[in-house]
Structures are given as structure tokens and as C-alpha cells.
C-alpha atoms as a PDB file:
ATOM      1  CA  UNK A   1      70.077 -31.652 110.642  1.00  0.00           C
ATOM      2  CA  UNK A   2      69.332 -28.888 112.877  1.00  0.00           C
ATOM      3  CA  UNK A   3      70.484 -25.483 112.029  1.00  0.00           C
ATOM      4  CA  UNK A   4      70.531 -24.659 115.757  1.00  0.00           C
ATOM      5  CA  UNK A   5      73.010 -27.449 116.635  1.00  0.00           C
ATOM      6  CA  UNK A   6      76.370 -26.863 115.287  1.00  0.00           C
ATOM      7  CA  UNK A   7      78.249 -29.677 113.692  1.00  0.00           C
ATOM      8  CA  UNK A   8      80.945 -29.688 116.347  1.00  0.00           C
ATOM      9  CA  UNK A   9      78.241 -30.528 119.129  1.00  0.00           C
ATOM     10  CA  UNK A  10      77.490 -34.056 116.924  1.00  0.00           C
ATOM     11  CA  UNK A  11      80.569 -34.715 116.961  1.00  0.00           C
ATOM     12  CA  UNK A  12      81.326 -34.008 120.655  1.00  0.00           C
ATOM     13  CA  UNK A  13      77.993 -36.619 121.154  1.00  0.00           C
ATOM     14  CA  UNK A  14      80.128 -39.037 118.506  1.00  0.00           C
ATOM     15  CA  UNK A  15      83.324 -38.793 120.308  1.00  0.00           C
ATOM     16  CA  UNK A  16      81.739 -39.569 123.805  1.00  0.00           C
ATOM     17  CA  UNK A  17      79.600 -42.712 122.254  1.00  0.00           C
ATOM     18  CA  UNK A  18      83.022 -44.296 120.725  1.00  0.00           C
ATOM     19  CA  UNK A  19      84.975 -43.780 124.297  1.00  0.00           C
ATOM     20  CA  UNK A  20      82.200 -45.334 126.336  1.00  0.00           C
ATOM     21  CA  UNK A  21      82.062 -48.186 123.629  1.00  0.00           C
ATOM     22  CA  UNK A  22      79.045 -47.464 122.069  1.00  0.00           C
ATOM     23  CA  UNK A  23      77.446 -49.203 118.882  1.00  0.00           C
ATOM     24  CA  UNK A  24      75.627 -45.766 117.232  1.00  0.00           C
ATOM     25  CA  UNK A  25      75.256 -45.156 113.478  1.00  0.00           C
ATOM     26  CA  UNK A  26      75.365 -41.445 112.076  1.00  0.00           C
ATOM     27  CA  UNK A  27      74.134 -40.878 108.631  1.00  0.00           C
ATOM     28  CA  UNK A  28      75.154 -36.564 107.541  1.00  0.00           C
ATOM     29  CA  UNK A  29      73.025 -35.228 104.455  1.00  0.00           C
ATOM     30  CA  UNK A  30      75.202 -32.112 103.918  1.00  0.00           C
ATOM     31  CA  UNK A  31      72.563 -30.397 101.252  1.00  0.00           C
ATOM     32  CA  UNK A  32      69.462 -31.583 103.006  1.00  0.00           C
ATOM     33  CA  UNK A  33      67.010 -28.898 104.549  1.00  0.00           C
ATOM     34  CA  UNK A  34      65.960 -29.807 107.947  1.00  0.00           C
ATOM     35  CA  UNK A  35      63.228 -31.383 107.658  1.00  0.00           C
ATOM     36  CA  UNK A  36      62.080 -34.576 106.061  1.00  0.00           C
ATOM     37  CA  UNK A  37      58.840 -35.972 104.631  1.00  0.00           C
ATOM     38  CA  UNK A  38      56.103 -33.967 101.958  1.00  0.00           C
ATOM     39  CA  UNK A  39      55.639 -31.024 104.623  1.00  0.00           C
ATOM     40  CA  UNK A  40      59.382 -29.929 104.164  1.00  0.00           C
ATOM     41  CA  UNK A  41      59.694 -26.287 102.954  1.00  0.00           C
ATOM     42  CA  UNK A  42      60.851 -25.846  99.471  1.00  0.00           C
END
């Protein structure tokens, strides 16, 4: 949730974790800001 990282570099990081057999979990919030917690900017 990073607006510097484009969504294709996750899923370049996903890709790589699945060929070298990886357990991961990803969990996308496609509205969220990003941030998280009470300090978030509204």
C-alpha cells in the first residue's frame, strides 16, 4: 500500500515466492490510503 511501488512490482515479489515454493499470504485493500492506525491522513 505504497503509492511509490507499483502493483506490478508485488506481483513480480508474488510470482518469485510461488516458484521458489514459498508459503506467503498477501492481503490488497484497493480503497485504503497508505497508512494505517489513528495518525492516517484523512
Amino acid at each position: 500500500m505504497n503509492n511509490n511501488v507499483p502493483p506490478y512490482n508485488t506481483m513480480l515479489i508474488v510470482d518469485a515466492l510461488i516458484k521458489a515454493n514459498k508459503l506467503f499470504e498477501l492481503v490488497v485493500f484497493p480503497q485504503a490510503l497508505p497508512a494505517f492506525g489513528t495518525d492516517a491522513p484523512t
